[in-house]
C-alpha atoms as a PDB file:
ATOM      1  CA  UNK A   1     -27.451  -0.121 -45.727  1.00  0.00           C
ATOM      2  CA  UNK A   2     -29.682  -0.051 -42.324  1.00  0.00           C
ATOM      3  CA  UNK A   3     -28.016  -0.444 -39.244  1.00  0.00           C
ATOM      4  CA  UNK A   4     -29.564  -2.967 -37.226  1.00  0.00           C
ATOM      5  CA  UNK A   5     -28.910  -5.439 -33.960  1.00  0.00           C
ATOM      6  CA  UNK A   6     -27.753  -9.004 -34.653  1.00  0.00           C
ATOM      7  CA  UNK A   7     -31.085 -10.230 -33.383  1.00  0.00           C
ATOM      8  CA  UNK A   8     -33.722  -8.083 -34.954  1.00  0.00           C
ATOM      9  CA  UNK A   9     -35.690  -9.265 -37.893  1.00  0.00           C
ATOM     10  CA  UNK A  10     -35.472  -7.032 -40.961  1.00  0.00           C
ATOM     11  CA  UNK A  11     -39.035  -7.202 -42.611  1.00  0.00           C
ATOM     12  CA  UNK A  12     -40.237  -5.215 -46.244  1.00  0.00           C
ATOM     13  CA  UNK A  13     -44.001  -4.773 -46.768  1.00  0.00           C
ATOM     14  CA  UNK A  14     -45.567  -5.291 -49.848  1.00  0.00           C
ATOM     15  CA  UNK A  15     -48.596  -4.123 -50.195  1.00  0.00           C
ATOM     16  CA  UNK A  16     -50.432  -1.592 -52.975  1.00  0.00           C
ATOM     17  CA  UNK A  17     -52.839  -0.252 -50.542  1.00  0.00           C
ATOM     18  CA  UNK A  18     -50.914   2.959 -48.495  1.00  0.00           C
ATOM     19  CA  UNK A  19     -53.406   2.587 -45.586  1.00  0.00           C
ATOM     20  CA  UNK A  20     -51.915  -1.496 -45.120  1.00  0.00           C
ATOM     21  CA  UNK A  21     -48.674  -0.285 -45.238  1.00  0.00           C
ATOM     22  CA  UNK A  22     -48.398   2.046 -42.755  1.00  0.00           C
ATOM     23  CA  UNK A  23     -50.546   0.258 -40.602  1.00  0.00           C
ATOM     24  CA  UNK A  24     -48.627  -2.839 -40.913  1.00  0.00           C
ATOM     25  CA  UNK A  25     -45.656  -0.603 -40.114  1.00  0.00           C
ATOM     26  CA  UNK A  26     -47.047   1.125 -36.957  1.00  0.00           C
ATOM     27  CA  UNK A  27     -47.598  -2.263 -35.445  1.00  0.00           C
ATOM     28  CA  UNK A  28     -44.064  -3.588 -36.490  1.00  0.00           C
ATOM     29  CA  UNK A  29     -42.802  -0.247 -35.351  1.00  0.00           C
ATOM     30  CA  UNK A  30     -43.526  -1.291 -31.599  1.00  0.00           C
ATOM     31  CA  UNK A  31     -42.204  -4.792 -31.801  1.00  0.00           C
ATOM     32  CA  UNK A  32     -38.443  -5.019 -29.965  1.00  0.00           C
ATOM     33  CA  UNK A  33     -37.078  -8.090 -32.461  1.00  0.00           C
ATOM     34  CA  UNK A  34     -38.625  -6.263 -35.726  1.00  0.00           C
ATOM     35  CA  UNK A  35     -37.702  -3.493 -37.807  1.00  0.00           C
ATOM     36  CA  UNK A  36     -39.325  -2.409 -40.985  1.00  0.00           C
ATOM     37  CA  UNK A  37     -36.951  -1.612 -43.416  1.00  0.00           C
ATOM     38  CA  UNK A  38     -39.199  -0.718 -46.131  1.00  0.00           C
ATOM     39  CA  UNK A  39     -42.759  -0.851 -48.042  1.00  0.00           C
ATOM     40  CA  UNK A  40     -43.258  -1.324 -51.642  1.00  0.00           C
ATOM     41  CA  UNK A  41     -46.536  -1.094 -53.500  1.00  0.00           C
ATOM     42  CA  UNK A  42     -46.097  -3.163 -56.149  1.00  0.00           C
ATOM     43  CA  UNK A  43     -44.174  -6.636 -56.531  1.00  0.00           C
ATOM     44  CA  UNK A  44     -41.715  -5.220 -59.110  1.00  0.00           C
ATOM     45  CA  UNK A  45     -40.963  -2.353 -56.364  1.00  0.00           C
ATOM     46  CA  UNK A  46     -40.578  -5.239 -53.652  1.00  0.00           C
ATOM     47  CA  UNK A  47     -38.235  -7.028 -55.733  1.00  0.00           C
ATOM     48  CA  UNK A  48     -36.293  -3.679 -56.186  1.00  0.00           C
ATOM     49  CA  UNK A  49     -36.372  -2.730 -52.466  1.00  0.00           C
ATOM     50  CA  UNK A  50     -35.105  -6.488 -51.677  1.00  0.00           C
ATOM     51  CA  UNK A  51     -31.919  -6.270 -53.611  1.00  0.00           C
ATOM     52  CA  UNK A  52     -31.429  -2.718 -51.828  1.00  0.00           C
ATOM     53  CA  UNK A  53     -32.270  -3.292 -48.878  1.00  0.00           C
ATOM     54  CA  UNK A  54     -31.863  -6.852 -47.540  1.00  0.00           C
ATOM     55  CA  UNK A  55     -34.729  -8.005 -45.525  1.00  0.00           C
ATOM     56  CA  UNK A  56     -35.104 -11.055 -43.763  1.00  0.00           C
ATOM     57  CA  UNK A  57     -38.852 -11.146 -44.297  1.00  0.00           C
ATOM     58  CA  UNK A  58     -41.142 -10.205 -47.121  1.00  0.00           C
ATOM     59  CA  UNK A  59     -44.702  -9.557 -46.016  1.00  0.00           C
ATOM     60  CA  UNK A  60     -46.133  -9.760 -49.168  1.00  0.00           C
ATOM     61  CA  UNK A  61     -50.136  -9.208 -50.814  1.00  0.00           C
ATOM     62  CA  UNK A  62     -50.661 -11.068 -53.402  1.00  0.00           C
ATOM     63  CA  UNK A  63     -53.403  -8.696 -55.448  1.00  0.00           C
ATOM     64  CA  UNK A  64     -51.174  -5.754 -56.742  1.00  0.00           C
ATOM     65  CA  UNK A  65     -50.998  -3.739 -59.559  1.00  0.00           C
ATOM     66  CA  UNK A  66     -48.101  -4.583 -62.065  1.00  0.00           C
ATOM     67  CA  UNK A  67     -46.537  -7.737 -60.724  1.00  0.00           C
ATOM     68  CA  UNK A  68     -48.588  -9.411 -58.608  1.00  0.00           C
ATOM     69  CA  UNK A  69     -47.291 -11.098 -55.238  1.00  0.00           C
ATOM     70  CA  UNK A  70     -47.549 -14.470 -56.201  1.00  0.00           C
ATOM     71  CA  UNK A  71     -45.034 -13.201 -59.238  1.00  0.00           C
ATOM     72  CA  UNK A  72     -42.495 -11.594 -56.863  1.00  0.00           C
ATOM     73  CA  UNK A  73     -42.180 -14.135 -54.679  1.00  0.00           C
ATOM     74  CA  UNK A  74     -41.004 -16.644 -57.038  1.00  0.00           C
ATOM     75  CA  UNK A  75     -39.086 -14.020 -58.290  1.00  0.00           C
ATOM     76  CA  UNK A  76     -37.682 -13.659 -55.014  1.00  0.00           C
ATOM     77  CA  UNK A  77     -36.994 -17.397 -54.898  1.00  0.00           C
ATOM     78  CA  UNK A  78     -34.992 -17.211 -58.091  1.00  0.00           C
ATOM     79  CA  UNK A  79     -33.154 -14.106 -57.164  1.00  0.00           C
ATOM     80  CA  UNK A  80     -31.783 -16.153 -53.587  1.00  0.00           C
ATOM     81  CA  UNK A  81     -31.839 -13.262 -51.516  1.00  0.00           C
ATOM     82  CA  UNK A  82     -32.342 -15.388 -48.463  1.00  0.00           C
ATOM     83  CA  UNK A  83     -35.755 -13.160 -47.850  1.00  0.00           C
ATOM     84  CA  UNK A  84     -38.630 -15.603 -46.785  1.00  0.00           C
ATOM     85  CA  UNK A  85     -41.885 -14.577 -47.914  1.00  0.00           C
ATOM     86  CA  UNK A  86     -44.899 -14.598 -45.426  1.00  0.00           C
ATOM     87  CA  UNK A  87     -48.380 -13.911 -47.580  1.00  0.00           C
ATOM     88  CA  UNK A  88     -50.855 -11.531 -46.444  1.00  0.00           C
ATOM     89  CA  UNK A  89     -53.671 -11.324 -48.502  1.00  0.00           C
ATOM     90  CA  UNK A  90     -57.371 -10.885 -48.282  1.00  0.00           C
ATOM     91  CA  UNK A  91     -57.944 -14.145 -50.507  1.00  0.00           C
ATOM     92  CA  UNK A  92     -58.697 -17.192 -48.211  1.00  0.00           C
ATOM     93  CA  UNK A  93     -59.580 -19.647 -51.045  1.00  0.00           C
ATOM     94  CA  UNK A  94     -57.596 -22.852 -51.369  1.00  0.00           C
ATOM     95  CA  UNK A  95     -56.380 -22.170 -55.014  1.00  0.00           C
ATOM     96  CA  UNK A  96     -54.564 -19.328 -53.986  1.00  0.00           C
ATOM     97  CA  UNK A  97     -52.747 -20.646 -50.827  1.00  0.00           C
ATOM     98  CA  UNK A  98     -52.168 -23.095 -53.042  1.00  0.00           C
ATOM     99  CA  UNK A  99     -50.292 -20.859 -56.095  1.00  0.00           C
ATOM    100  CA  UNK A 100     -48.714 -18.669 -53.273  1.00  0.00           C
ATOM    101  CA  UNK A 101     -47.159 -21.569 -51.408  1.00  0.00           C
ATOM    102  CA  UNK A 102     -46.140 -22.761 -54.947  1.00  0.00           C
ATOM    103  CA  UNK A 103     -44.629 -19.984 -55.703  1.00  0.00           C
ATOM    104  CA  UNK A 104     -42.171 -19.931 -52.530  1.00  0.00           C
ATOM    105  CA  UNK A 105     -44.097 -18.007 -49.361  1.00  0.00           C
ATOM    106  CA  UNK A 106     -43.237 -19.980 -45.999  1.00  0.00           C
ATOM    107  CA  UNK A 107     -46.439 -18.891 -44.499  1.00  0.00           C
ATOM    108  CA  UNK A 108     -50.037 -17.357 -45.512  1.00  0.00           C
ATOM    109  CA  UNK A 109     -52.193 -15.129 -43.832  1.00  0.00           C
ATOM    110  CA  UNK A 110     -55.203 -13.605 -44.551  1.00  0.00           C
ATOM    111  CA  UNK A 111     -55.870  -9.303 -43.378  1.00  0.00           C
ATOM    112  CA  UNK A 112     -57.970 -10.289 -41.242  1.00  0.00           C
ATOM    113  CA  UNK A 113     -55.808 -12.085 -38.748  1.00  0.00           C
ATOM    114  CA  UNK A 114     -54.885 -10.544 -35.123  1.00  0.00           C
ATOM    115  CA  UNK A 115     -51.657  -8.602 -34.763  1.00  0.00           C
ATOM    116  CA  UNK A 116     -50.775 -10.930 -33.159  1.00  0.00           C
ATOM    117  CA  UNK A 117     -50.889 -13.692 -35.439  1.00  0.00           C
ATOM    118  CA  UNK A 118     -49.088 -11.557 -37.965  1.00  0.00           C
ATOM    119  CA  UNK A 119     -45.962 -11.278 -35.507  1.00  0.00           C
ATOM    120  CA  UNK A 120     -45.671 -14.851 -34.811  1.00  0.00           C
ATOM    121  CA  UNK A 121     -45.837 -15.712 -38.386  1.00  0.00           C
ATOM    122  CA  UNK A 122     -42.946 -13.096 -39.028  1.00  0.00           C
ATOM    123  CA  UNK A 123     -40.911 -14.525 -36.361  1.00  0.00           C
ATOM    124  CA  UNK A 124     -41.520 -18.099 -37.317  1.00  0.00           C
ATOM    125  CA  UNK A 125     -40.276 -17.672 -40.903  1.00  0.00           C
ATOM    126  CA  UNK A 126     -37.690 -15.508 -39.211  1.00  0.00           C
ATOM    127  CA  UNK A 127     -36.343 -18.656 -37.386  1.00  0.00           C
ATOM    128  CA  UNK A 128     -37.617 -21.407 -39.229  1.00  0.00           C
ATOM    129  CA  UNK A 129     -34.382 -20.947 -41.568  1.00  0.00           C
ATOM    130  CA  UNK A 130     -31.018 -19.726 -40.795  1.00  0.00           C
ATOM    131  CA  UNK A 131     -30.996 -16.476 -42.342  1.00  0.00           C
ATOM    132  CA  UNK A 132     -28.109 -15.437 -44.498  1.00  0.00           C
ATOM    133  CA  UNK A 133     -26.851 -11.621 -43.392  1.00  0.00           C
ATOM    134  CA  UNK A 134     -24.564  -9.609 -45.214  1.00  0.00           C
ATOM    135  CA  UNK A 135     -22.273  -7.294 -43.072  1.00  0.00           C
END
């Protein structure tokens, strides 16, 4: 398991393009309270890398190849992990908000949102919940 401070939120991306992964990770990268603890390009791989490695967070896509997001996050529901799931996707219509916040995600975002926006959304799931932590 990853060492990491009391305070710093453990976050897995989710995503099945590499270019939004390591993107997403180069901005997390610089951010003092967050630590990436993995990417996944698939939901079935998120679902894998959650069990292994224990994030707080789940920044998730819903469009991917296999299982889609919308899949692994209620599959992350039913597996009680404690991981909240924060959708970011590049689908903005109602119906899908809809099925993702239906499915379990805490939050939804679409790719084209700030950096910003993305970190506060990480943090508020982050603290909207006590998080469960295994030592």
């Amino acid at each position: 398991m990853l060492e990491t401070d009391p305070g710093v939120i453990r976050v897995l991306i989710a995503d099945d393009h590499p270019l939004m992964r390591k993107g997403l990770a180069d901005i997390l990268d610089g951010i003092d309270d967050i630590q990436v603890v993995g990417a996944a390009e698939d939901g079935a791989a998120a679902l894998a890398l959650t069990h292994a490695v224990r994030p707080d967070i789940v920044l998730m896509d819903i469009s991917m190849p296999g299982m889609d997001g919308i899949e692994a996050t209620q599959k992350l529901v039913e597996m009680d992990t404690g991981a909240r799931v924060v959708m970011l996707t590049s689908y903005s219509e109602q119906e899908k908000i809809t099925q993702a916040l239906a499915a379990g995600a805490v939050s939804y975002l679409t790719k084209d949102a700030p950096p910003e926006a993305v970190i506060r959304a990480i943090r508020s799931a982050a603290t909207s919940a006590e998080l469960p932590r295994e030592d």
